[in-house]
PDB file of N, CA and C in Angstrom:
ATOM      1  N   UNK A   1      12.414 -38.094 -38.895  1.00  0.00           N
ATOM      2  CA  UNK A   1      11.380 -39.075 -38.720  1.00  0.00           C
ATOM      3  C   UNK A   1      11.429 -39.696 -37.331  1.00  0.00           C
ATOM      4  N   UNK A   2      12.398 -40.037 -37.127  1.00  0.00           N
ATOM      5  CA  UNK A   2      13.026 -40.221 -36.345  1.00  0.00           C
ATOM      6  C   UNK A   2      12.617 -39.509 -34.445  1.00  0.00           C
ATOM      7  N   UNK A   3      12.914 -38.340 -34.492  1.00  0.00           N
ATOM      8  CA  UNK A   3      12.158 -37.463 -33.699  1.00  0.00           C
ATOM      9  C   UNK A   3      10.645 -37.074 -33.973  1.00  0.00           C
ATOM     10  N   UNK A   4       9.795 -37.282 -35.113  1.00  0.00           N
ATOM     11  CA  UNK A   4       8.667 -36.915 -34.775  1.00  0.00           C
ATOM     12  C   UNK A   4       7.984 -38.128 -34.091  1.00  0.00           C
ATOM     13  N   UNK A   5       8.194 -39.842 -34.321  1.00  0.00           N
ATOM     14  CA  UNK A   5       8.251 -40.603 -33.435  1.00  0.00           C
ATOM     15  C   UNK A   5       8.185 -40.153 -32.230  1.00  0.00           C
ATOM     16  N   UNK A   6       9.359 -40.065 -31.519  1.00  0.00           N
ATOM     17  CA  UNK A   6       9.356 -39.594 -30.306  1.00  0.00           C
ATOM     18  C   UNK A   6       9.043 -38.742 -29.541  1.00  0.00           C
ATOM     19  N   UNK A   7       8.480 -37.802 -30.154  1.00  0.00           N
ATOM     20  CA  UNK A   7       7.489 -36.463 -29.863  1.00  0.00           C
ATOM     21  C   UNK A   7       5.861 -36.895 -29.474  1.00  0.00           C
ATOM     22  N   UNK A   8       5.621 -37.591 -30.581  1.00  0.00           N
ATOM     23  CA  UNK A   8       4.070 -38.262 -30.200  1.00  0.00           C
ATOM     24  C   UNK A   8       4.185 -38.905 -29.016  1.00  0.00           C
ATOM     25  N   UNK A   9       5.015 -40.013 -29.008  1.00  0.00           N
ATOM     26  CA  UNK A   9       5.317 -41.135 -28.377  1.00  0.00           C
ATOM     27  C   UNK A   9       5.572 -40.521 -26.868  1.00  0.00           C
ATOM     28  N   UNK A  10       6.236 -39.686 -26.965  1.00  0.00           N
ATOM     29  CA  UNK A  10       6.445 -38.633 -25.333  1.00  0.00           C
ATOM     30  C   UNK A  10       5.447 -37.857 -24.847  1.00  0.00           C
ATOM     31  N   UNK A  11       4.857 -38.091 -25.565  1.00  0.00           N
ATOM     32  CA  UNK A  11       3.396 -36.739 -25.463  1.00  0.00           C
ATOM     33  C   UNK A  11       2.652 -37.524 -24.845  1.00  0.00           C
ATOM     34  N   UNK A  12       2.307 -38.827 -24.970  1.00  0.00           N
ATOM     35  CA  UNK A  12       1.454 -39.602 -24.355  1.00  0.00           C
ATOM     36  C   UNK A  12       1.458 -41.204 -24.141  1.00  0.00           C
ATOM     37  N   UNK A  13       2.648 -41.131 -23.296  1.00  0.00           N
ATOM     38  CA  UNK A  13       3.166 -42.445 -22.489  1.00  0.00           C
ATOM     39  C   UNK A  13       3.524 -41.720 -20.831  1.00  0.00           C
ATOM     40  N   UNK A  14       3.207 -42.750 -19.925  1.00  0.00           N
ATOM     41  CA  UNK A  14       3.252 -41.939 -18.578  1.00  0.00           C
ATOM     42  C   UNK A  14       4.941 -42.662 -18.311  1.00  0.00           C
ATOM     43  N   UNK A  15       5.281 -44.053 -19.076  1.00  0.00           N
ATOM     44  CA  UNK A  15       5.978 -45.061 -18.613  1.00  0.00           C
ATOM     45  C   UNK A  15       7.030 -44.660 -19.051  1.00  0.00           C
ATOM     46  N   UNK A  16       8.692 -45.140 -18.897  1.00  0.00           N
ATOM     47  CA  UNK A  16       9.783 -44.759 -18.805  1.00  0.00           C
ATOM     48  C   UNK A  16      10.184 -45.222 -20.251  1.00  0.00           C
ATOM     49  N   UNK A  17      10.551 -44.246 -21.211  1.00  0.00           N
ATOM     50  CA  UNK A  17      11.110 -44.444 -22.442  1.00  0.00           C
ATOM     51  C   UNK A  17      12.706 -45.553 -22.426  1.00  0.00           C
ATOM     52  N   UNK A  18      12.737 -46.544 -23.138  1.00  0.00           N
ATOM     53  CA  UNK A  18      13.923 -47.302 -23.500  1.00  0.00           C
ATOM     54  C   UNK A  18      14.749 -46.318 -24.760  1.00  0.00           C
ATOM     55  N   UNK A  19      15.470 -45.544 -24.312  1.00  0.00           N
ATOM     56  CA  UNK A  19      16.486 -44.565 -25.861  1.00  0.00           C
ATOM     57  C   UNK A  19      16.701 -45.597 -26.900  1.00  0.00           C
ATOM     58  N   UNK A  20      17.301 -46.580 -26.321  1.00  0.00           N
ATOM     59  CA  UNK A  20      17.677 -47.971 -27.697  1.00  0.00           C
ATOM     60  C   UNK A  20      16.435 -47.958 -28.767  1.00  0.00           C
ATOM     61  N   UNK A  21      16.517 -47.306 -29.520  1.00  0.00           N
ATOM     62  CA  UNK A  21      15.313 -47.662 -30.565  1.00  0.00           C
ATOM     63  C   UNK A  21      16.081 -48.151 -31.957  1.00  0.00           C
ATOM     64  N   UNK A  22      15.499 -49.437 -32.062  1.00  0.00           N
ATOM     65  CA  UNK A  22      16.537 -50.042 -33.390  1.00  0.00           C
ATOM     66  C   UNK A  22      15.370 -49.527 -34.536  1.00  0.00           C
ATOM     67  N   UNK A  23      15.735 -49.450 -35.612  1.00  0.00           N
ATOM     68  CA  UNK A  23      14.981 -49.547 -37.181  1.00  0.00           C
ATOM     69  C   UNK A  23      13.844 -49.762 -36.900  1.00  0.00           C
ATOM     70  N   UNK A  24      14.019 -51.445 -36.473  1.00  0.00           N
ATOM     71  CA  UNK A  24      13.020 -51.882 -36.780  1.00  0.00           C
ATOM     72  C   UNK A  24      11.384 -51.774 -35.501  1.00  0.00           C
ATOM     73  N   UNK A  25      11.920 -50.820 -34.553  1.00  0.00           N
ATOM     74  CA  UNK A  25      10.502 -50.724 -33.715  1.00  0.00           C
ATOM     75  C   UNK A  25      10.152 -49.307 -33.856  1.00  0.00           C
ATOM     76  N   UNK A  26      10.560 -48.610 -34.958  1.00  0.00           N
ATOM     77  CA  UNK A  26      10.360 -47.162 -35.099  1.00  0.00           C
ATOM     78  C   UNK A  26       8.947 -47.500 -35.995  1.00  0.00           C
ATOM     79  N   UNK A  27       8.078 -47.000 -35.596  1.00  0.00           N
ATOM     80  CA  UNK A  27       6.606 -46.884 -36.129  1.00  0.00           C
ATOM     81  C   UNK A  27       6.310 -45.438 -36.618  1.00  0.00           C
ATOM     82  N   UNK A  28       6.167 -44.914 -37.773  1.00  0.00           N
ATOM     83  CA  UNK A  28       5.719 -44.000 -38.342  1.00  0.00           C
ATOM     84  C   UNK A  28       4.108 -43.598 -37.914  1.00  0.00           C
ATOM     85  N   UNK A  29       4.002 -42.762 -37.348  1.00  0.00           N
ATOM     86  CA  UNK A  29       2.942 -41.639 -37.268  1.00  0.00           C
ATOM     87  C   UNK A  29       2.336 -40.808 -38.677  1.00  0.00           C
ATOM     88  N   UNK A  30       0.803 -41.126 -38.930  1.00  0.00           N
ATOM     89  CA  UNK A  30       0.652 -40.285 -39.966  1.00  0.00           C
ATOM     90  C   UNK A  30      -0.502 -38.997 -39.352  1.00  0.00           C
ATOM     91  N   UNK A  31      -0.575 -37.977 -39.592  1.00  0.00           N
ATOM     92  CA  UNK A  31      -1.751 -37.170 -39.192  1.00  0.00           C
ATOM     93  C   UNK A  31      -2.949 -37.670 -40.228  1.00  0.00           C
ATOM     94  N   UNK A  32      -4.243 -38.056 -39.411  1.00  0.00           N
ATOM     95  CA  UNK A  32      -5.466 -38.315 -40.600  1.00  0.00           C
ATOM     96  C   UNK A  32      -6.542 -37.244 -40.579  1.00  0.00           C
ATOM     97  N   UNK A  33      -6.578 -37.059 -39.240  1.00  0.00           N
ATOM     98  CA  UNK A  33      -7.786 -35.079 -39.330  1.00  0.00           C
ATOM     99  C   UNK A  33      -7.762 -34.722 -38.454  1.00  0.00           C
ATOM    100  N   UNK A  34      -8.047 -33.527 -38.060  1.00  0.00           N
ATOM    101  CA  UNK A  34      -8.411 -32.756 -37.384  1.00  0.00           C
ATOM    102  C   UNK A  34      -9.445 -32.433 -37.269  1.00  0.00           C
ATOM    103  N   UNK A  35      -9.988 -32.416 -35.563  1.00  0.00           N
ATOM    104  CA  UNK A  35     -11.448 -32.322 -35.766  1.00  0.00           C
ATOM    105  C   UNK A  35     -11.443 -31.144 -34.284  1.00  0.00           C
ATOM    106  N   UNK A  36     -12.536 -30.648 -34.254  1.00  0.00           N
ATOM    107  CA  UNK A  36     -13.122 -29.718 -33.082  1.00  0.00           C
ATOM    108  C   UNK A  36     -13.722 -30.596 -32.280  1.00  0.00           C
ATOM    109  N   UNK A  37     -13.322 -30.465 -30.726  1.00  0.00           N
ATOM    110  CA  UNK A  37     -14.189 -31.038 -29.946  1.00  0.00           C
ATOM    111  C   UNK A  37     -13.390 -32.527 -29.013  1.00  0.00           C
ATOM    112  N   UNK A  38     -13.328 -32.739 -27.655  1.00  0.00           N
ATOM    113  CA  UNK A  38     -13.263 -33.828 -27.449  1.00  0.00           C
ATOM    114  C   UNK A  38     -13.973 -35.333 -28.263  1.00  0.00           C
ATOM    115  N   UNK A  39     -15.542 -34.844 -28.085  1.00  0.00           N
ATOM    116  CA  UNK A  39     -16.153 -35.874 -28.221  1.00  0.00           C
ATOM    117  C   UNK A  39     -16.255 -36.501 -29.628  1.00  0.00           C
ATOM    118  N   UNK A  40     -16.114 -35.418 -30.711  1.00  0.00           N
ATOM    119  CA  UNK A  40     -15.717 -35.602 -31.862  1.00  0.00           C
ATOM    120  C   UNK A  40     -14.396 -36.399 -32.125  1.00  0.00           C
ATOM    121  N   UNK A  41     -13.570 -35.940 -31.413  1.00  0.00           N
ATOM    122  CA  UNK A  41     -12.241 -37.119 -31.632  1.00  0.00           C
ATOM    123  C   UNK A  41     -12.371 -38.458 -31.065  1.00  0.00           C
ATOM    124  N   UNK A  42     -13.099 -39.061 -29.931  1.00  0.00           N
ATOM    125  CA  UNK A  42     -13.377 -39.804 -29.360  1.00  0.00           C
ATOM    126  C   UNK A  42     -14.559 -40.587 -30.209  1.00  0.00           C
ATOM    127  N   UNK A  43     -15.513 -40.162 -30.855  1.00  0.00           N
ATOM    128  CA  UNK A  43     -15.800 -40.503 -32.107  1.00  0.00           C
ATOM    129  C   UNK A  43     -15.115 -41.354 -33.259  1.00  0.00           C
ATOM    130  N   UNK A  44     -14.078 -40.735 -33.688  1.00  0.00           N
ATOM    131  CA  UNK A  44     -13.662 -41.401 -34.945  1.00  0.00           C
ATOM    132  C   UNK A  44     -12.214 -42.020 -33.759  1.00  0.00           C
ATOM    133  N   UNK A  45     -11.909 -41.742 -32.336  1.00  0.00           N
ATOM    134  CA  UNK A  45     -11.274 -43.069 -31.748  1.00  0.00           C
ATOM    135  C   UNK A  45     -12.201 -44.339 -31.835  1.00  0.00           C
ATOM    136  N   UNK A  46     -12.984 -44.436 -31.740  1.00  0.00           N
ATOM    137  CA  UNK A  46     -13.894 -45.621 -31.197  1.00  0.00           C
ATOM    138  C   UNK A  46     -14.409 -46.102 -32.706  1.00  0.00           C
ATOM    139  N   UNK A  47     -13.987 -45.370 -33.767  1.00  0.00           N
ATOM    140  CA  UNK A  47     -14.853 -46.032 -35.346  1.00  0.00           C
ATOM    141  C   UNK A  47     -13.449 -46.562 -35.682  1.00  0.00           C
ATOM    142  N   UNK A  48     -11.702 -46.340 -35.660  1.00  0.00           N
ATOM    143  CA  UNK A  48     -10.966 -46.284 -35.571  1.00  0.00           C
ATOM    144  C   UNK A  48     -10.316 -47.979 -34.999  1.00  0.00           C
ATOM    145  N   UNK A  49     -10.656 -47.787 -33.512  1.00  0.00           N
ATOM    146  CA  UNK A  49     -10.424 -48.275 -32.395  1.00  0.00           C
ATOM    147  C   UNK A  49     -11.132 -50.177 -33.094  1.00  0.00           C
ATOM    148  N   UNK A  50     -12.572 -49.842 -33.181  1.00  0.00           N
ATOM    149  CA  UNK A  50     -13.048 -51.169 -33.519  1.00  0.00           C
ATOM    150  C   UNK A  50     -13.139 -51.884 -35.156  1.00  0.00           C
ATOM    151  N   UNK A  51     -12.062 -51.011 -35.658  1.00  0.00           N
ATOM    152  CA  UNK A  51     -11.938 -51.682 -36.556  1.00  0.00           C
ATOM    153  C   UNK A  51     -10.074 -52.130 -36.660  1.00  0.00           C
ATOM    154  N   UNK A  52      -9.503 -52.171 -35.637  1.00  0.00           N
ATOM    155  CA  UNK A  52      -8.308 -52.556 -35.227  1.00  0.00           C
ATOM    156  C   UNK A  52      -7.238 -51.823 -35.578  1.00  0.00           C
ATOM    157  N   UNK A  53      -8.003 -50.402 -35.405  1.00  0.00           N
ATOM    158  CA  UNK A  53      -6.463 -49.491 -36.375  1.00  0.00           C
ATOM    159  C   UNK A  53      -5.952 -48.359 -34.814  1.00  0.00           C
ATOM    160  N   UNK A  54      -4.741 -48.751 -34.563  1.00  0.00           N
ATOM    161  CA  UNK A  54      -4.535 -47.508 -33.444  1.00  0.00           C
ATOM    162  C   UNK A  54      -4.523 -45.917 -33.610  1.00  0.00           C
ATOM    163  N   UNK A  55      -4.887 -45.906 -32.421  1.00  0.00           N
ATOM    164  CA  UNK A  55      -4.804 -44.159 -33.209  1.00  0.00           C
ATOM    165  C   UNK A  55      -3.979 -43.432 -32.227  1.00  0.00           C
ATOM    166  N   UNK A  56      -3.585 -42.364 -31.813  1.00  0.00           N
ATOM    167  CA  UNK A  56      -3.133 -41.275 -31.153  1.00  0.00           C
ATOM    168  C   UNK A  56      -4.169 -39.820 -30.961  1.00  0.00           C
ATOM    169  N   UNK A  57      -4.167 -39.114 -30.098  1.00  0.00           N
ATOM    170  CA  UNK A  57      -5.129 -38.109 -29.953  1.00  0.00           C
ATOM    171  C   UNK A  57      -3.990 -37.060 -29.684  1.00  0.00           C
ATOM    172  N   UNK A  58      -4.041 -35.584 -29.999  1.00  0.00           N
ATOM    173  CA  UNK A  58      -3.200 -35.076 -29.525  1.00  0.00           C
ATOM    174  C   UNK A  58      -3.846 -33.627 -29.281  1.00  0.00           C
ATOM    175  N   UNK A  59      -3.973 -32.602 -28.658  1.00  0.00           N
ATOM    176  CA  UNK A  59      -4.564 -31.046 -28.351  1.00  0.00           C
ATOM    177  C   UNK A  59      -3.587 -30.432 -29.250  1.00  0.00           C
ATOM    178  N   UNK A  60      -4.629 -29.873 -30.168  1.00  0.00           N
ATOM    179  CA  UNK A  60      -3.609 -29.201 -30.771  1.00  0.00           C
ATOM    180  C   UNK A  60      -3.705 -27.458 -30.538  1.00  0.00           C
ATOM    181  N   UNK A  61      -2.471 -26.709 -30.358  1.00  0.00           N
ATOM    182  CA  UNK A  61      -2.261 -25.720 -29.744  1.00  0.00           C
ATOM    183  C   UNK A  61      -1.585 -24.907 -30.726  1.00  0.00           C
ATOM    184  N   UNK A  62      -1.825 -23.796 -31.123  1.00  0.00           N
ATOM    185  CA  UNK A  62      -1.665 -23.055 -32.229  1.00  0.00           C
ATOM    186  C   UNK A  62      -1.546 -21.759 -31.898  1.00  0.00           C
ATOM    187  N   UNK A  63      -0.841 -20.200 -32.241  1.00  0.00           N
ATOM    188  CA  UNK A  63      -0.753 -19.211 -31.873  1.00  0.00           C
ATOM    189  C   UNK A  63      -2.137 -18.445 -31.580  1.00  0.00           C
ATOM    190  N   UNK A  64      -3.099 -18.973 -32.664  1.00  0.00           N
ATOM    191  CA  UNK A  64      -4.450 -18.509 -33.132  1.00  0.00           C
ATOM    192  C   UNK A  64      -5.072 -19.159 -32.624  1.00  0.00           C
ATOM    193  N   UNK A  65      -6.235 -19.116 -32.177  1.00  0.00           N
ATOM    194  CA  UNK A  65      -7.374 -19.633 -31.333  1.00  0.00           C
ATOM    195  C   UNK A  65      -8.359 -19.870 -33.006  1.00  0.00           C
ATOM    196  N   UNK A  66      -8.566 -21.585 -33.427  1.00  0.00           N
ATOM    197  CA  UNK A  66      -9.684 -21.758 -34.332  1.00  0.00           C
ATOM    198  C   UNK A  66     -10.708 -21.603 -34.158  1.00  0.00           C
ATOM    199  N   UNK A  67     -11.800 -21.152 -33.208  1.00  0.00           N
ATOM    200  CA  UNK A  67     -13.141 -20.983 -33.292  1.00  0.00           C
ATOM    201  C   UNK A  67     -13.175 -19.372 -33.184  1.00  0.00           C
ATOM    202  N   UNK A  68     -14.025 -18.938 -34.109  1.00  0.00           N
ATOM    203  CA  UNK A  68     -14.586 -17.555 -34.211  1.00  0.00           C
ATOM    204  C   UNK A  68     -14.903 -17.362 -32.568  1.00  0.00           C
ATOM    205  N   UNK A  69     -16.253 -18.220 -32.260  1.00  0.00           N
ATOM    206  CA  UNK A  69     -17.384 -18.029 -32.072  1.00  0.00           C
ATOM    207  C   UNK A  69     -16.928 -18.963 -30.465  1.00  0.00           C
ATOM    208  N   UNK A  70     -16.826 -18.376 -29.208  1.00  0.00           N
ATOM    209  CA  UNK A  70     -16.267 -19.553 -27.941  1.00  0.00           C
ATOM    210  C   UNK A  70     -15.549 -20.100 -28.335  1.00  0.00           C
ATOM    211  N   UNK A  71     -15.485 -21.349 -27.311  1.00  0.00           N
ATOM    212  CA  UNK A  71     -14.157 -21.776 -27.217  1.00  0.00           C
ATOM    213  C   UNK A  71     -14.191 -23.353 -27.753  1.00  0.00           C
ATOM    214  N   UNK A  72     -13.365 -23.676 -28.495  1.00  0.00           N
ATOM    215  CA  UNK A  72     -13.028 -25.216 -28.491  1.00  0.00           C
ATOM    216  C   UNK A  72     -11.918 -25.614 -28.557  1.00  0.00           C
ATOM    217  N   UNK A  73     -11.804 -27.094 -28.171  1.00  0.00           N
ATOM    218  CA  UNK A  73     -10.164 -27.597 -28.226  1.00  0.00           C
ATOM    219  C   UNK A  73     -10.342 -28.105 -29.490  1.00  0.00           C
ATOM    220  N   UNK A  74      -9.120 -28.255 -30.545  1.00  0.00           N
ATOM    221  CA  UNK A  74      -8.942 -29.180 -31.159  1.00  0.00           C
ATOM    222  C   UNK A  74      -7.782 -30.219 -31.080  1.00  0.00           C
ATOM    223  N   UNK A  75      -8.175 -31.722 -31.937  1.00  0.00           N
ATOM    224  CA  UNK A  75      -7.282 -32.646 -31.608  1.00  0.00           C
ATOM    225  C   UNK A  75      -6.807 -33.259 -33.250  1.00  0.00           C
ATOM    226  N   UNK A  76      -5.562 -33.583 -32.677  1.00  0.00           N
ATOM    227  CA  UNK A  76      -5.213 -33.923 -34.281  1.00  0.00           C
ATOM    228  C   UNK A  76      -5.304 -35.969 -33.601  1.00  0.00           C
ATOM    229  N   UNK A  77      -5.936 -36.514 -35.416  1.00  0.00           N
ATOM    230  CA  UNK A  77      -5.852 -37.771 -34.867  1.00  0.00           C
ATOM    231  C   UNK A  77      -4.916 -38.632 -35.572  1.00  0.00           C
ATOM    232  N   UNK A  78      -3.945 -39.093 -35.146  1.00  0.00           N
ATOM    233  CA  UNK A  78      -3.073 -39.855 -35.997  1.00  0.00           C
ATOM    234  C   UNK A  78      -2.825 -41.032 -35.600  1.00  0.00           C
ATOM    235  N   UNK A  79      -2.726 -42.004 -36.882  1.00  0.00           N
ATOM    236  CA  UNK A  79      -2.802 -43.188 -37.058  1.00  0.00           C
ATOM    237  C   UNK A  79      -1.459 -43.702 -37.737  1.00  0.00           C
ATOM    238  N   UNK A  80      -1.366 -45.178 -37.648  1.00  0.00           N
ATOM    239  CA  UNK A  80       0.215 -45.470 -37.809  1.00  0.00           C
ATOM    240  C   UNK A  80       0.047 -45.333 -40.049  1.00  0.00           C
ATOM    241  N   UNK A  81       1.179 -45.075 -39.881  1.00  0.00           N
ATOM    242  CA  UNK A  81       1.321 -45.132 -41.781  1.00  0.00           C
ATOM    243  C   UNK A  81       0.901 -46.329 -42.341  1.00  0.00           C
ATOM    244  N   UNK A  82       0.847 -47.514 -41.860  1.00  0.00           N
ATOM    245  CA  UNK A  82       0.716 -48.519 -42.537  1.00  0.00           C
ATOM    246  C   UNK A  82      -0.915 -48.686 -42.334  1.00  0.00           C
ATOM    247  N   UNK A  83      -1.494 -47.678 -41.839  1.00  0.00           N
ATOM    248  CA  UNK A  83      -2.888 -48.380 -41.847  1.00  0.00           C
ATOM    249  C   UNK A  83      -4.050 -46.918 -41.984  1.00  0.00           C
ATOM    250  N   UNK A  84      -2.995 -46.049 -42.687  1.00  0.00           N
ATOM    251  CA  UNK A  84      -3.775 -44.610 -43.044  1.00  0.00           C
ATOM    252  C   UNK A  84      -4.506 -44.823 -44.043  1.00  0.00           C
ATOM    253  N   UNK A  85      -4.181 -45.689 -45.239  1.00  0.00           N
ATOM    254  CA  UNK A  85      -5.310 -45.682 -46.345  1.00  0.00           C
ATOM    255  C   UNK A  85      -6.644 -45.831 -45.837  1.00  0.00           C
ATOM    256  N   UNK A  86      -6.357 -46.906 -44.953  1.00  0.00           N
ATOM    257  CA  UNK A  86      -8.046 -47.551 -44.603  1.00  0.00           C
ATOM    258  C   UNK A  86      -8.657 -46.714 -43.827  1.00  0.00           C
ATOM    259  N   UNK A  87      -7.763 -45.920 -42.336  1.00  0.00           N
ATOM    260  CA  UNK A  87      -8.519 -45.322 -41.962  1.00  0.00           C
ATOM    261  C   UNK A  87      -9.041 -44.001 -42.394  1.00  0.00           C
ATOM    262  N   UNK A  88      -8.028 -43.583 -43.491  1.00  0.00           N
ATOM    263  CA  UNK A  88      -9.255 -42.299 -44.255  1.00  0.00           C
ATOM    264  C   UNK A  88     -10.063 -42.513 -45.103  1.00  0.00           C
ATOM    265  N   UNK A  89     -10.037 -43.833 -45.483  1.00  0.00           N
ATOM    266  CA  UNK A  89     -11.534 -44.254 -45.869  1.00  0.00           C
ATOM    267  C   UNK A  89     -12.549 -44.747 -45.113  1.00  0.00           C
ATOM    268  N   UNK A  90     -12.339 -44.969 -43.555  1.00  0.00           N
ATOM    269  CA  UNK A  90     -13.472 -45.375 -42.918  1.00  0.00           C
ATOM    270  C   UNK A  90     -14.016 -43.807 -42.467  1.00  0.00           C
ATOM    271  N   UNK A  91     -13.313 -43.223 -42.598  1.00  0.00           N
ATOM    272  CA  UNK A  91     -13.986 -41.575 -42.238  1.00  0.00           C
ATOM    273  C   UNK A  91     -14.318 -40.783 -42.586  1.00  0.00           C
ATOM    274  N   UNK A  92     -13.830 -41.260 -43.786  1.00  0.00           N
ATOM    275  CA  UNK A  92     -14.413 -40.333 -45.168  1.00  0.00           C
ATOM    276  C   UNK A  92     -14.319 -41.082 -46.307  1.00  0.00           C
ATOM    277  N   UNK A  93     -15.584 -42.343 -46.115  1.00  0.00           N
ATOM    278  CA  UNK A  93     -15.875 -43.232 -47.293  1.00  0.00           C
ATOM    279  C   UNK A  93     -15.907 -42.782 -48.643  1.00  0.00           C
ATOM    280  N   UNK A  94     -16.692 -41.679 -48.886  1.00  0.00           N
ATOM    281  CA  UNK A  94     -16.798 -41.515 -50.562  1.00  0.00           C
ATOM    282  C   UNK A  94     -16.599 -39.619 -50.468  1.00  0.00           C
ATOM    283  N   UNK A  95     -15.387 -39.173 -50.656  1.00  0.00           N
ATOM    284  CA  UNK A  95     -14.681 -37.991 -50.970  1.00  0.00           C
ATOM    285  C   UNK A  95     -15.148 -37.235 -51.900  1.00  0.00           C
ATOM    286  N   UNK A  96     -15.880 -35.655 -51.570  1.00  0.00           N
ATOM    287  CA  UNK A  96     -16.220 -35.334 -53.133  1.00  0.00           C
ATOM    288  C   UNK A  96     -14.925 -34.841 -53.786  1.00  0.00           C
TER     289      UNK A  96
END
């Protein structure tokens, strides 16, 4: 847990990591979707974003290329654990 923390957290901070990480500032990362597309992730950042929930963006890179059909990036979007319920319900209000 421990290291997947710090994997996100290294992936996208430019600033100099403190190693001392006690218990209690370890923040759990949850994955909430995956979507195709910059602007699509930047999307549910900003539905995300203004309803006070942080998020993370990340390129996700895979052996396999996901689009049949050209090219797209995808991004995984993850949000802290303590605030995943809400945000997979602001993104996917009513689930069939």
């Amino acid at each position: 847990m421990i290291i997947e923390f710090y994997e996100i957290y290294s992936r996208f901070s430019t600033k100099k990591v403190d190693v001392k990480i006690t218990l209690e500032m370890i923040i759990m990362w949850k994955k909430l979707t995956e979507v195709d597309g910059e602007i699509n992730a930047k999307i549910i950042e900003g539905l995300l974003k203004t309803n006070n929930i942080e998020c993370v963006l990340e390129i996700v890179s895979e052996p396999f290329p996901k689009a049949y059909f050209g090219s797209s990036t995808f991004f995984a979007i993850y949000v802290k654990e303590n605030d995943f319920e809400i945000a997979k319900n602001l993104i996917n209000p009513n689930p069939i």
